[in-house]
C-alpha atoms as a PDB file:
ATOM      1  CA  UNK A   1      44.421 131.244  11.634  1.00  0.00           C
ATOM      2  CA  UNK A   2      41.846 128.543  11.050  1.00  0.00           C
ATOM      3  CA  UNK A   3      41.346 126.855  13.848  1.00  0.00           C
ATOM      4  CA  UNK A   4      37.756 124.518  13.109  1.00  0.00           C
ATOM      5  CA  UNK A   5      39.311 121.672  12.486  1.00  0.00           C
ATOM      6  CA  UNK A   6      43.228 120.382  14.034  1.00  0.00           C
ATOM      7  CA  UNK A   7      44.162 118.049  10.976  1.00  0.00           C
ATOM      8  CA  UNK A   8      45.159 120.993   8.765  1.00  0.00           C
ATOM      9  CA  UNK A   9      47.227 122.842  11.404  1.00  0.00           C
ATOM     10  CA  UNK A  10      49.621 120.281  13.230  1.00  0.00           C
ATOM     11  CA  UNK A  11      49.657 116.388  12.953  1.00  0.00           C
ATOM     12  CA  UNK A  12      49.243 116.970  16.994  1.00  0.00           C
ATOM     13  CA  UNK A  13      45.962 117.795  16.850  1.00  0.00           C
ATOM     14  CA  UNK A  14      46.877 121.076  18.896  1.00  0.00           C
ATOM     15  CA  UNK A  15      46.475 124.392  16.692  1.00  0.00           C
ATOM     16  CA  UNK A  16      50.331 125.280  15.370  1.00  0.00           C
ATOM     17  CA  UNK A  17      51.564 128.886  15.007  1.00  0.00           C
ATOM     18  CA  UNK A  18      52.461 130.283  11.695  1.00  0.00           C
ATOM     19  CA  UNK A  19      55.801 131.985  12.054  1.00  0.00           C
ATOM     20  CA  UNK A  20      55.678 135.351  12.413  1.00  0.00           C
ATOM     21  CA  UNK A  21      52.113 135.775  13.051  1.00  0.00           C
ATOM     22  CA  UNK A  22      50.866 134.680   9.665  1.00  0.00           C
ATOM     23  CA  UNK A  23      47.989 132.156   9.136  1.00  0.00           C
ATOM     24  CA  UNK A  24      49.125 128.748   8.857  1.00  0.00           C
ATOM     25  CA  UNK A  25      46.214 127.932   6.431  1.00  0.00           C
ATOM     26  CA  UNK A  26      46.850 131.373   4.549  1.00  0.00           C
ATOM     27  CA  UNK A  27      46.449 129.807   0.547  1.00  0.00           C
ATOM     28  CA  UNK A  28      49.094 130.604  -2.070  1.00  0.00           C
ATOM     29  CA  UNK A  29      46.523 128.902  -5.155  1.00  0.00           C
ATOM     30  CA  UNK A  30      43.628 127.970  -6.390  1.00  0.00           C
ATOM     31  CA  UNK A  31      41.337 125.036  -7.411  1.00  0.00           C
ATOM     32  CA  UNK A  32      42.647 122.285  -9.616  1.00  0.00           C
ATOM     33  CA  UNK A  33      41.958 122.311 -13.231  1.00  0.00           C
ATOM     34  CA  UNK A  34      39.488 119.942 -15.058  1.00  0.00           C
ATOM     35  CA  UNK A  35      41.340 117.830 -16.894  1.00  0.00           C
ATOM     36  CA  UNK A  36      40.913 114.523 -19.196  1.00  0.00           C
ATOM     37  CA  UNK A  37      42.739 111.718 -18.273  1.00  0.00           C
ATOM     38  CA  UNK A  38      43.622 107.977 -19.446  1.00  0.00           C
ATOM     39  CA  UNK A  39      43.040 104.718 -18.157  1.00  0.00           C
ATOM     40  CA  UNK A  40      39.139 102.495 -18.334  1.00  0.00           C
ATOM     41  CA  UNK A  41      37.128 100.547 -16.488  1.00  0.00           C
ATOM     42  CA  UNK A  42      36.944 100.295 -13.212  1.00  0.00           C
ATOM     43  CA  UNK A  43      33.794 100.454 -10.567  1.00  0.00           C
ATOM     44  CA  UNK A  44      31.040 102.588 -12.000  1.00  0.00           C
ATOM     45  CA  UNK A  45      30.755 106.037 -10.238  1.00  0.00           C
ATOM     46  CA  UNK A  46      29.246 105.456  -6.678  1.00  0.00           C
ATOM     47  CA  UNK A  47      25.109 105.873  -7.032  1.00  0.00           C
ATOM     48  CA  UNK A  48      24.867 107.995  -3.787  1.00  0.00           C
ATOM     49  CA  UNK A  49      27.348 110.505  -5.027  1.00  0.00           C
ATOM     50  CA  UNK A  50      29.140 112.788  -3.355  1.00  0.00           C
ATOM     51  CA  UNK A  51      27.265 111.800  -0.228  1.00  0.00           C
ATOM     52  CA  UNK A  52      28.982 108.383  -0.411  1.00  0.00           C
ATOM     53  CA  UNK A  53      27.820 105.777   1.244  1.00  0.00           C
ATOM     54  CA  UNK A  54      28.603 103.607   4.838  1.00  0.00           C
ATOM     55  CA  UNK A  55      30.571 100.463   4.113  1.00  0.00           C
ATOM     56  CA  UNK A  56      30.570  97.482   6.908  1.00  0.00           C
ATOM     57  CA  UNK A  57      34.240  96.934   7.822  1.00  0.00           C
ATOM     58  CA  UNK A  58      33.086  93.860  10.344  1.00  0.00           C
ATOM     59  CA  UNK A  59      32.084  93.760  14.070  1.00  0.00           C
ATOM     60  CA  UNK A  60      29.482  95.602  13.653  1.00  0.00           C
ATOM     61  CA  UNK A  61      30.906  98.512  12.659  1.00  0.00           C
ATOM     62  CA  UNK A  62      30.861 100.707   9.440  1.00  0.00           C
ATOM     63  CA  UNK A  63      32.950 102.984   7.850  1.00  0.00           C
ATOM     64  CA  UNK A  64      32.098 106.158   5.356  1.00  0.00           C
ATOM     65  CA  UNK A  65      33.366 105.725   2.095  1.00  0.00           C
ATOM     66  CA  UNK A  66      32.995 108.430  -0.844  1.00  0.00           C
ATOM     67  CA  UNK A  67      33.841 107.634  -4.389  1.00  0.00           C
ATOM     68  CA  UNK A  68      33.817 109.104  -7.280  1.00  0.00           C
ATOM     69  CA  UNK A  69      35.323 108.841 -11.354  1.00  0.00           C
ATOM     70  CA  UNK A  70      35.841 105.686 -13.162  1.00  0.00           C
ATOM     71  CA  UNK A  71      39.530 104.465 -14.406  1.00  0.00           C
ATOM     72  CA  UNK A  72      42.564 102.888 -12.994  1.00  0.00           C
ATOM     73  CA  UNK A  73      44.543 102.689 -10.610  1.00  0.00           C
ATOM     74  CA  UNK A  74      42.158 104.172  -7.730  1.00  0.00           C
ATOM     75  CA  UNK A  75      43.719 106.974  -5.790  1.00  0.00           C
ATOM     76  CA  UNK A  76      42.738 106.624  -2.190  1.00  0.00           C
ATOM     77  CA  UNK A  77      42.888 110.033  -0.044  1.00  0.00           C
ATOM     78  CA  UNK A  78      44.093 109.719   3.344  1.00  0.00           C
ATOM     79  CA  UNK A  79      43.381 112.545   5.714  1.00  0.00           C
ATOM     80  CA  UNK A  80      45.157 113.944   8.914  1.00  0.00           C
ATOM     81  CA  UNK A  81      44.511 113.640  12.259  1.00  0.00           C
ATOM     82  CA  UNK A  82      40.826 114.213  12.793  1.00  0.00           C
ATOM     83  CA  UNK A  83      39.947 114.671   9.059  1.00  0.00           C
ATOM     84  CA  UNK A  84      37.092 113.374   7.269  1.00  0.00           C
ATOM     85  CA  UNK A  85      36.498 112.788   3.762  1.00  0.00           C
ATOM     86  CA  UNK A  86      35.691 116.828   3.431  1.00  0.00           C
ATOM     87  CA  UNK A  87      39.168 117.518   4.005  1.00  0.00           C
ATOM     88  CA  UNK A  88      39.472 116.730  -0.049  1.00  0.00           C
ATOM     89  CA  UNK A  89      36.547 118.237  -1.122  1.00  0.00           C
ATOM     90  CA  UNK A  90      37.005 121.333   0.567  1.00  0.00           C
ATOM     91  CA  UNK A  91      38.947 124.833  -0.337  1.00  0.00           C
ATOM     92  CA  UNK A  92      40.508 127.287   1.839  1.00  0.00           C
ATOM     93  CA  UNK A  93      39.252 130.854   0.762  1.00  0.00           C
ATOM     94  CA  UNK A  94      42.758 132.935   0.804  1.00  0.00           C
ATOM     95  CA  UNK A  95      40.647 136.734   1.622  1.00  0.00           C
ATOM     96  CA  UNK A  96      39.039 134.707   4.802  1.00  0.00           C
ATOM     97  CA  UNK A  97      42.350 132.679   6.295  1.00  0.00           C
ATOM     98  CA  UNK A  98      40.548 131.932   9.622  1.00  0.00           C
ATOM     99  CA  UNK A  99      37.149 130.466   7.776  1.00  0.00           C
ATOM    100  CA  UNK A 100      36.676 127.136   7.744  1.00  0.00           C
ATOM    101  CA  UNK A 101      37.451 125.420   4.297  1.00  0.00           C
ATOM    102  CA  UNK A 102      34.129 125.271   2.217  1.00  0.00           C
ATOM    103  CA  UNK A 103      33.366 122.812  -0.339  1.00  0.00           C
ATOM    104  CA  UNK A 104      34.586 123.790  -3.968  1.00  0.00           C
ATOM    105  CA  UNK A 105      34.807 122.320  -7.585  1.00  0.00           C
ATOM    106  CA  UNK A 106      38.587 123.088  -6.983  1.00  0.00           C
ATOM    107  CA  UNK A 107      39.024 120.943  -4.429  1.00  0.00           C
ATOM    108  CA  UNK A 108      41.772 117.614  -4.358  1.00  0.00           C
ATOM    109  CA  UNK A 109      38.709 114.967  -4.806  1.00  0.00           C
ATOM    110  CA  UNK A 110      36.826 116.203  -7.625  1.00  0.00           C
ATOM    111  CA  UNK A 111      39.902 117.138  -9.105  1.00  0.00           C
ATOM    112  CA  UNK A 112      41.543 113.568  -9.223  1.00  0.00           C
ATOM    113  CA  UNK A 113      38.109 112.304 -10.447  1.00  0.00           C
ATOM    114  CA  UNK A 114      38.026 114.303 -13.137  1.00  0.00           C
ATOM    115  CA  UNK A 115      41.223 111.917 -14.862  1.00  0.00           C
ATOM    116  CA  UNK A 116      40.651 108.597 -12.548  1.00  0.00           C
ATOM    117  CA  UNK A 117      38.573 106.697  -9.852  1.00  0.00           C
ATOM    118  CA  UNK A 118      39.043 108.030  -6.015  1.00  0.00           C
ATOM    119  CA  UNK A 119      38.092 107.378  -3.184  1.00  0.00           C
ATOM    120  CA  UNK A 120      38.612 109.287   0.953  1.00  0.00           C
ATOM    121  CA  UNK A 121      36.872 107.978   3.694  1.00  0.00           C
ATOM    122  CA  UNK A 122      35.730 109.099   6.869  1.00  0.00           C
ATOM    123  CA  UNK A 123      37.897 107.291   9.826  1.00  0.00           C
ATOM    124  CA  UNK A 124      36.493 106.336  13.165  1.00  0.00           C
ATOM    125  CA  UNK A 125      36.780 109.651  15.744  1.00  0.00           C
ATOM    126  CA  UNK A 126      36.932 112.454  12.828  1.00  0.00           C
ATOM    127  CA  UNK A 127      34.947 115.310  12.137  1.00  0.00           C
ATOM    128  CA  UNK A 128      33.648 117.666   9.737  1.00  0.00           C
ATOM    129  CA  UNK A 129      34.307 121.101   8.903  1.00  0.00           C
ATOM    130  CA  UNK A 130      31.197 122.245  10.043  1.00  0.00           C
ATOM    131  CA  UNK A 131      31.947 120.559  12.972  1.00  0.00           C
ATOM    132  CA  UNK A 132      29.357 117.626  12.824  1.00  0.00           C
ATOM    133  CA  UNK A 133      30.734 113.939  13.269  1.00  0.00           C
ATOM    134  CA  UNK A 134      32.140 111.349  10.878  1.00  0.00           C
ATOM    135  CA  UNK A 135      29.428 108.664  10.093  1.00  0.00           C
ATOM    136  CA  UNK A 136      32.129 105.962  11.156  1.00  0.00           C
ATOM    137  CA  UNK A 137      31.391 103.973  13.913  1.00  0.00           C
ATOM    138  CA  UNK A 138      33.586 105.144  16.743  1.00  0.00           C
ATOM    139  CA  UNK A 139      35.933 102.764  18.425  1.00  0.00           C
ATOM    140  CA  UNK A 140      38.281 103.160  21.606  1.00  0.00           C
ATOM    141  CA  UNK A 141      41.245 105.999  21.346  1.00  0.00           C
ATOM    142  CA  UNK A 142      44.205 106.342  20.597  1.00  0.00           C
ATOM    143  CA  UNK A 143      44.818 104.562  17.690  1.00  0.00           C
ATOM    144  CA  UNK A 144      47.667 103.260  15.964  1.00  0.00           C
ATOM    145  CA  UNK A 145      48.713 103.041  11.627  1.00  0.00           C
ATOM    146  CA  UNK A 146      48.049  99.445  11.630  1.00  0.00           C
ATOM    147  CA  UNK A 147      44.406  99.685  13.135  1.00  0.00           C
ATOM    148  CA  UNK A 148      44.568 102.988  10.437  1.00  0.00           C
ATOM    149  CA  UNK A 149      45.652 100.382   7.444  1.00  0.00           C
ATOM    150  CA  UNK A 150      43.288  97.282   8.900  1.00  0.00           C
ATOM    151  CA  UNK A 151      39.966  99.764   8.974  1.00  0.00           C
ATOM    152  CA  UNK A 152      41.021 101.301   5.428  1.00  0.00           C
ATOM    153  CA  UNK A 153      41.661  97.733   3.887  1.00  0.00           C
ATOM    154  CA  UNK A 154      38.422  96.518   4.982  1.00  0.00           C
ATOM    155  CA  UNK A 155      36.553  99.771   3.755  1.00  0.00           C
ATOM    156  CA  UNK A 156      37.731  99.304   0.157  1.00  0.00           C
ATOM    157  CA  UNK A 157      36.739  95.872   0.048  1.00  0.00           C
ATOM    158  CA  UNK A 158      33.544  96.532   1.468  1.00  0.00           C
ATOM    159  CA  UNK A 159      33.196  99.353  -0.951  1.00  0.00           C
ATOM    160  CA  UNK A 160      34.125  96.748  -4.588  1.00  0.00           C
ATOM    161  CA  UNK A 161      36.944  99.150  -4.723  1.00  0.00           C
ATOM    162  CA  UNK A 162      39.683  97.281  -6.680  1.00  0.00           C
ATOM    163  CA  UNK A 163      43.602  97.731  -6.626  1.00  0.00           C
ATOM    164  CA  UNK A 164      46.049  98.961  -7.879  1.00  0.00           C
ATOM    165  CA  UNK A 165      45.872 101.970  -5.396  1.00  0.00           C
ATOM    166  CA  UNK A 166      47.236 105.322  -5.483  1.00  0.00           C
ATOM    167  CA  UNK A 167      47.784 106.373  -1.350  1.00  0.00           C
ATOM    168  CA  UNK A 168      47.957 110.023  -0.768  1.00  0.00           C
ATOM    169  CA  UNK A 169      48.408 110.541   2.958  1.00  0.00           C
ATOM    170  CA  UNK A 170      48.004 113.685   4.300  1.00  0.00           C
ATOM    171  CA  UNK A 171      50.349 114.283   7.974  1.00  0.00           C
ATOM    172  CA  UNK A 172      49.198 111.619  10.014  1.00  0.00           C
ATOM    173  CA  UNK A 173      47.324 109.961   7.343  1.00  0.00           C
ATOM    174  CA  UNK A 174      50.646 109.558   5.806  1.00  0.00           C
ATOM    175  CA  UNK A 175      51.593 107.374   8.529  1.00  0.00           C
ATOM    176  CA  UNK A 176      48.620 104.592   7.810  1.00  0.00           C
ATOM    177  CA  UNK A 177      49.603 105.075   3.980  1.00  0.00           C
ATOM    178  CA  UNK A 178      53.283 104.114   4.267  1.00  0.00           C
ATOM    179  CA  UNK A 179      52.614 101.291   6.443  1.00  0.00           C
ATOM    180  CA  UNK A 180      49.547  99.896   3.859  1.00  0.00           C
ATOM    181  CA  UNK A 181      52.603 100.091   1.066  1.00  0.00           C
ATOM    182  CA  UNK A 182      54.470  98.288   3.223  1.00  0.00           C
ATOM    183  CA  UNK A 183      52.281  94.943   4.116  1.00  0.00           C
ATOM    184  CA  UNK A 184      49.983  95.113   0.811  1.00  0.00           C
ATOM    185  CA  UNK A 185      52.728  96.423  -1.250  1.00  0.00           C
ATOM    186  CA  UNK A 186      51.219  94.230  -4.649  1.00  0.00           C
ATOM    187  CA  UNK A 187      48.179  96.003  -4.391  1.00  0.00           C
ATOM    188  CA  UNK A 188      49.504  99.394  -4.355  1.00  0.00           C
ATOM    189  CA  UNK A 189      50.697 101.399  -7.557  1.00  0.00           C
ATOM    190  CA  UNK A 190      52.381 104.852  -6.085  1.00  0.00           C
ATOM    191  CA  UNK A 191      52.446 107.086  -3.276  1.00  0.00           C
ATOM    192  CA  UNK A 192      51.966 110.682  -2.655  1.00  0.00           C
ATOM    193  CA  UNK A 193      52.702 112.136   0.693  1.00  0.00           C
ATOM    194  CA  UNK A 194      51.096 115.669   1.859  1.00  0.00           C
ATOM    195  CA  UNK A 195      53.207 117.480   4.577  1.00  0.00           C
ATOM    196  CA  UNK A 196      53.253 113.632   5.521  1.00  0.00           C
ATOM    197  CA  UNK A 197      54.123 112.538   9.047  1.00  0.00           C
ATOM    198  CA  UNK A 198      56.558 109.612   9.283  1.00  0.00           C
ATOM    199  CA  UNK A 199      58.968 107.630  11.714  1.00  0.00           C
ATOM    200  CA  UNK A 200      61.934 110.374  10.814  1.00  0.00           C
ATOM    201  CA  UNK A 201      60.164 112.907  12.919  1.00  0.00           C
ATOM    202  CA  UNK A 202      61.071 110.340  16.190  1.00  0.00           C
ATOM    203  CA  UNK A 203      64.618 110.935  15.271  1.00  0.00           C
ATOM    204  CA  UNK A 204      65.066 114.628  14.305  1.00  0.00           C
ATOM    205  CA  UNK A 205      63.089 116.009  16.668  1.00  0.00           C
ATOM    206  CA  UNK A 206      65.077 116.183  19.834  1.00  0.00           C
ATOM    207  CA  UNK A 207      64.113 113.947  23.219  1.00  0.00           C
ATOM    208  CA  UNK A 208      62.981 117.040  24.737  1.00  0.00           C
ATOM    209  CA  UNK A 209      60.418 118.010  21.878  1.00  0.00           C
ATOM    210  CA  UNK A 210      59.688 114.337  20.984  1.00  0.00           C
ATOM    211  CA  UNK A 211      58.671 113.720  24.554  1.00  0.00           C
ATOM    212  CA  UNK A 212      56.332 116.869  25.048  1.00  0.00           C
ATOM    213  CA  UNK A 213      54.541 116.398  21.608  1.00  0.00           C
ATOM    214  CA  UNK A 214      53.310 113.196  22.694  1.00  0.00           C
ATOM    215  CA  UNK A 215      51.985 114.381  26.154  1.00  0.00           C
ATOM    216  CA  UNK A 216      50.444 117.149  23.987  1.00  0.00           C
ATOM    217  CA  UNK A 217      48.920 114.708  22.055  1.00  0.00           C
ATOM    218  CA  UNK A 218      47.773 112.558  24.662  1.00  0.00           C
ATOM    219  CA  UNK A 219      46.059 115.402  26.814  1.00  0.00           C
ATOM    220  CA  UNK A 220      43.414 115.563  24.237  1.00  0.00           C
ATOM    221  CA  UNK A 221      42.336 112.215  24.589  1.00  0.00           C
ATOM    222  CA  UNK A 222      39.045 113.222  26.311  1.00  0.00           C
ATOM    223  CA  UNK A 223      37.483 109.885  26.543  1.00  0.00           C
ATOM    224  CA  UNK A 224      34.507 111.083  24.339  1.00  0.00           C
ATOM    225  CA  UNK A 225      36.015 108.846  21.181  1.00  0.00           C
ATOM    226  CA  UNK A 226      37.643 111.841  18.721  1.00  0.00           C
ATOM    227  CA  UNK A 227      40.850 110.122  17.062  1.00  0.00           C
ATOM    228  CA  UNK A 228      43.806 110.434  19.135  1.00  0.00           C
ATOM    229  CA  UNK A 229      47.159 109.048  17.244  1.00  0.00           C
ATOM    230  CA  UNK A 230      49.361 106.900  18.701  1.00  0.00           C
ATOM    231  CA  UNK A 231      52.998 107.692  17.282  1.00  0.00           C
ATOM    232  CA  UNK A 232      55.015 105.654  19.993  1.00  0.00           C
ATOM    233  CA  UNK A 233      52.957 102.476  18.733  1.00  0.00           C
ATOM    234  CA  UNK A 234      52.867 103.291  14.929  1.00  0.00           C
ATOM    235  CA  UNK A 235      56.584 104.256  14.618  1.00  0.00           C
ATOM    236  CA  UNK A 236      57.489 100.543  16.075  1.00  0.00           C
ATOM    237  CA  UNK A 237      54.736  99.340  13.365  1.00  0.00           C
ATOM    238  CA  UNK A 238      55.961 101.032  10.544  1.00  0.00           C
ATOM    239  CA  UNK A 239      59.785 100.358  11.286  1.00  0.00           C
ATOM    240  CA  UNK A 240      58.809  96.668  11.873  1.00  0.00           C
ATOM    241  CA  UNK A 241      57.525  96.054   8.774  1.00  0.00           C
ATOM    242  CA  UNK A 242      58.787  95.071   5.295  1.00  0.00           C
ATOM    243  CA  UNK A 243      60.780  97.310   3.663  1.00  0.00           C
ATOM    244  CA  UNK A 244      59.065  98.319   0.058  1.00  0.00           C
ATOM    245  CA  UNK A 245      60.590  95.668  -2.495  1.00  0.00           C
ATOM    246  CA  UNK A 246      61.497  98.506  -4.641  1.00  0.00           C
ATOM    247  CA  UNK A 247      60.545 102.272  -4.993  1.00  0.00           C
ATOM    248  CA  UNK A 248      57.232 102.972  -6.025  1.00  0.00           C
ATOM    249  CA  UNK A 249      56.356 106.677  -8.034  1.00  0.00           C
ATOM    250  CA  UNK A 250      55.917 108.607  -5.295  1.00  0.00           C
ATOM    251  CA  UNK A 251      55.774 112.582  -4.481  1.00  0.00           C
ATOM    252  CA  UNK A 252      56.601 114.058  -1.078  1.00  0.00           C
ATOM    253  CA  UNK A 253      54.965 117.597  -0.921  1.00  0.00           C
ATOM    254  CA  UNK A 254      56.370 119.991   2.037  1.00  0.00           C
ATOM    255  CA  UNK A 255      55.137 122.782   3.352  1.00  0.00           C
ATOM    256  CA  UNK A 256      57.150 125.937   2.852  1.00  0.00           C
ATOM    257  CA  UNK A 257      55.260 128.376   5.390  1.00  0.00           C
ATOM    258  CA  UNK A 258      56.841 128.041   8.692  1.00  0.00           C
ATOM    259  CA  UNK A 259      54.471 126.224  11.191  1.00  0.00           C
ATOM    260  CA  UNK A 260      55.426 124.968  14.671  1.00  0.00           C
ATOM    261  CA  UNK A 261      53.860 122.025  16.852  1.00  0.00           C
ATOM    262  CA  UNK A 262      53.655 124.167  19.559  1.00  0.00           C
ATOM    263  CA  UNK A 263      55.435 121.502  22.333  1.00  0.00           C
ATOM    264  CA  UNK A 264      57.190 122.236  25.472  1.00  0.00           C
ATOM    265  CA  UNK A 265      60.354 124.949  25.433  1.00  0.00           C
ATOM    266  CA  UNK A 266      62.738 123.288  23.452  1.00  0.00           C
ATOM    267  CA  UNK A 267      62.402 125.298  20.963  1.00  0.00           C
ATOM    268  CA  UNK A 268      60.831 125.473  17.347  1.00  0.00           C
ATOM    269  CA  UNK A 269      60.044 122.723  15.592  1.00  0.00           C
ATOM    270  CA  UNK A 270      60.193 123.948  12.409  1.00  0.00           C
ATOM    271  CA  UNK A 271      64.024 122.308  11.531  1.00  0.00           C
ATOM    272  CA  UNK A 272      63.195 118.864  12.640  1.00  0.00           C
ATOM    273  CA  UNK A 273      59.691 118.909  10.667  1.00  0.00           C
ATOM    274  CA  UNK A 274      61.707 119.748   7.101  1.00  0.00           C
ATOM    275  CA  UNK A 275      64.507 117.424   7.771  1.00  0.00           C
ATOM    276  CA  UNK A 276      62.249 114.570   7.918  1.00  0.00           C
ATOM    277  CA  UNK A 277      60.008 115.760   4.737  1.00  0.00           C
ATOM    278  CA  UNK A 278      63.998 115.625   3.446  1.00  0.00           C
ATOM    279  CA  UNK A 279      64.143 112.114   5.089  1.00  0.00           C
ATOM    280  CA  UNK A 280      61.078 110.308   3.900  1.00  0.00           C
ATOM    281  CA  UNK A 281      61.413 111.737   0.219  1.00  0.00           C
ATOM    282  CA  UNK A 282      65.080 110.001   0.500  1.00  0.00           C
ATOM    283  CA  UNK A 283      63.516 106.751   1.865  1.00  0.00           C
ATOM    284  CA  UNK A 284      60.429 106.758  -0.633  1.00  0.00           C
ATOM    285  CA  UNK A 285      62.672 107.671  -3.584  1.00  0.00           C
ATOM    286  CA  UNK A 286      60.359 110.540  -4.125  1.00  0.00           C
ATOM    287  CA  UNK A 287      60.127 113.392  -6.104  1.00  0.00           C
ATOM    288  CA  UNK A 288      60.509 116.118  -3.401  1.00  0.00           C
ATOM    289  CA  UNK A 289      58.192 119.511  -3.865  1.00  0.00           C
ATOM    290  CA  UNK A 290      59.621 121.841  -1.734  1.00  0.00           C
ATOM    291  CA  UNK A 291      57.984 124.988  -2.888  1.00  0.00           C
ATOM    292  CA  UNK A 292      54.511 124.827  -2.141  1.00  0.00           C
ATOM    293  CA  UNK A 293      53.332 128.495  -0.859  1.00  0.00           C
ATOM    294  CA  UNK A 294      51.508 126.542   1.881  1.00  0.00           C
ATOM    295  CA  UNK A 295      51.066 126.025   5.746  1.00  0.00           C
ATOM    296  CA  UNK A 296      50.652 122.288   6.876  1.00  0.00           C
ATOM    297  CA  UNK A 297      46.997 122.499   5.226  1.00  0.00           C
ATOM    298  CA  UNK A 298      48.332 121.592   1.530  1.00  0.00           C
ATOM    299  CA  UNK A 299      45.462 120.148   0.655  1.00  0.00           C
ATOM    300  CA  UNK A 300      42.742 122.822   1.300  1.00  0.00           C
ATOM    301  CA  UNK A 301      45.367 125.431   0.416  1.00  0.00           C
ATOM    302  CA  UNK A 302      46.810 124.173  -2.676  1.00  0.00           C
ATOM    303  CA  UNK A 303      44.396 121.684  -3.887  1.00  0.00           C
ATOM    304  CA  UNK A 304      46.096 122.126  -7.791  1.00  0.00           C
ATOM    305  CA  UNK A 305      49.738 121.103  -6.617  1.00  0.00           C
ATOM    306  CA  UNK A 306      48.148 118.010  -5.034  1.00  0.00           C
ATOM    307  CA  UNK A 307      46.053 116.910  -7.447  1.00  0.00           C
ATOM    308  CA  UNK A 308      48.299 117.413  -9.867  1.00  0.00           C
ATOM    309  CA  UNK A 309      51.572 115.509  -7.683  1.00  0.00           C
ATOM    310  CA  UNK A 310      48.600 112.536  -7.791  1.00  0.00           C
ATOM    311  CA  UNK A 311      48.209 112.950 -11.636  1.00  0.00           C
ATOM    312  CA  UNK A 312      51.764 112.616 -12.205  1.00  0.00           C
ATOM    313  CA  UNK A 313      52.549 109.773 -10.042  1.00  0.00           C
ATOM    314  CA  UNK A 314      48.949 108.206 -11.399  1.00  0.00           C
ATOM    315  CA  UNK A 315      50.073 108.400 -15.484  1.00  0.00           C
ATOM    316  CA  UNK A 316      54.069 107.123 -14.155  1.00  0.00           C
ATOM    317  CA  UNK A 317      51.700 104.124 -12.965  1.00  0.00           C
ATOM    318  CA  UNK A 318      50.251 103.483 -15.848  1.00  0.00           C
ATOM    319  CA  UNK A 319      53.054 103.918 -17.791  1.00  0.00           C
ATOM    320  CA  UNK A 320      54.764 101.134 -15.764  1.00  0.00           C
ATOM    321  CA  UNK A 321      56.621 103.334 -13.150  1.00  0.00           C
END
């Protein structure tokens, strides 16, 4: 099992088991097909390329931002717990399941650029696959969704990146883009969620098993500024704010390879994770993929299904939902 990087295995950021043994980042596809797509204008493709560039968000801080393609609406990648911008322009290599993700044509970004303009970024505490840090200013841990949602509004802005927005949140990242639909809900066109974390998860996992994931995820809080969530705080932000004014297009892609969080001895996991994918597509009014031949790590493992869950929900937009 893959274990350089905790994003693609749990939204814990603790390494979670595959069920029977298996590799939770074992891939069931490959690389996203070229493809041409509508829509026009738009920024111009970023000049540094693929390297992106460092955006200043304010107070002296700056944020990496990485943008590439040209058309509307802008699909913004939002990556799990820990996860830079790599975590979309990398591919899992199925014949090597514990090997780090390696960059590949295939991957989610270059895929979505080939039919629209998109943009991931590099949040404050994350880290590469090669293990190197995020460019992001680091700021004090844990973190909540709205700080998640303030940091990424200020880094498009910074960046001339112009709405309408397409949010694909992957895990926790899903998190900080359900809460950004919720308070700049004109600005946003659709949603995708990937193995998405959300606000069910405090209700269908049990007291027992809520409790210990989130002295799991607090014991790795070492001080040294890597991105520790805070659920407690972001599932009270989340359920305090606006309700979306109506459903947006949206896709809610679950992982179909059994994958625990690993918490206490309450049991698995597994049951409580599904019923809230089952949950949030409900709530979103989502199309719901269930079969995905993929761990938690959708978007390294299947890159295709999620690129092409963002095309649909992208031409929907553009077709007026």
């Amino acid at each position: 099992m893959y274990e350089g990087r905790r994003v693609l295995l749990t939204v814990a950021t603790c390494c979670a088991l595959a069920a029977g043994g298996g590799p939770a980042l074992a891939a069931a596809g490959g690389g996203a097909g070229a493809g041409a797509g509508g829509g026009s204008g738009g920024p111009t493709p970023d000049p540094a390329g693929p390297a992106g560039r460092v955006v200043d968000v304010g107070d002296g801080r700056g944020v990496r931002l990485e943008c590439r393609g040209s058309g509307s609406p802008t699909v913004v990648l939002v990556s799990g717990t820990g996860g830079a911008a790599d975590e979309w322009t990398s591919v899992a290599d199925p014949a090597r399941p514990t090997a780090a993700p390696k960059p590949g044509a295939g991957a989610v970004l270059p895929a979505v650029a080939s039919f629209t303009r998109v943009c991931a970024y590099d949040r404050p505490g994350t880290t590469r696959f090669d293990g190197g840090p995020a460019s992001s200013t680091p700021v004090a841990q844990p973190t909540t969704a709205a700080a998640g949602v303030r940091d990424l509004r200020a880094a498009l802005a910074a960046g001339g990146e112009r709405p309408p927005y397409v949010l694909v949140g992957a895990s926790w990242g899903a998190m900080i883009a359900e809460l950004f639909a919720r308070t700049d809900f004109p600005k946003v066109a659709a949603l995708v969620t990937v193995d998405g974390a959300s606000p069910y998860l405090r209700d269908t996992l049990t007291a027992a098993q809520w409790s210990d994931w989130m002295k799991k995820i607090a014991a790795t809080d070492t001080g040294k500024g890597a991105e520790v969530p805070d659920y407690e705080a972001s599932v009270a932000e989340i359920r305090r704010a606006p309700a979306l004014p109506r459903p947006l297009p949206a896709v809610v892609l679950t992982s179909d390879r059994p994958w625990d969080l690993g918490v206490g001895t309450s049991g698995s996991t597994w049951p409580a994770w599904l019923a809230a994918q089952d949950r949030l597509a409900r709530g979103l009014h989502a199309r719901h993929v269930t079969e995905t031949g993929s761990g938690h790590g959708i978007a390294v493992e299947r890159p295709r299904l999620v690129a092409d869950a963002v095309r649909e929900v992208v031409e929907r937009a553009r077709d007026g939902g």
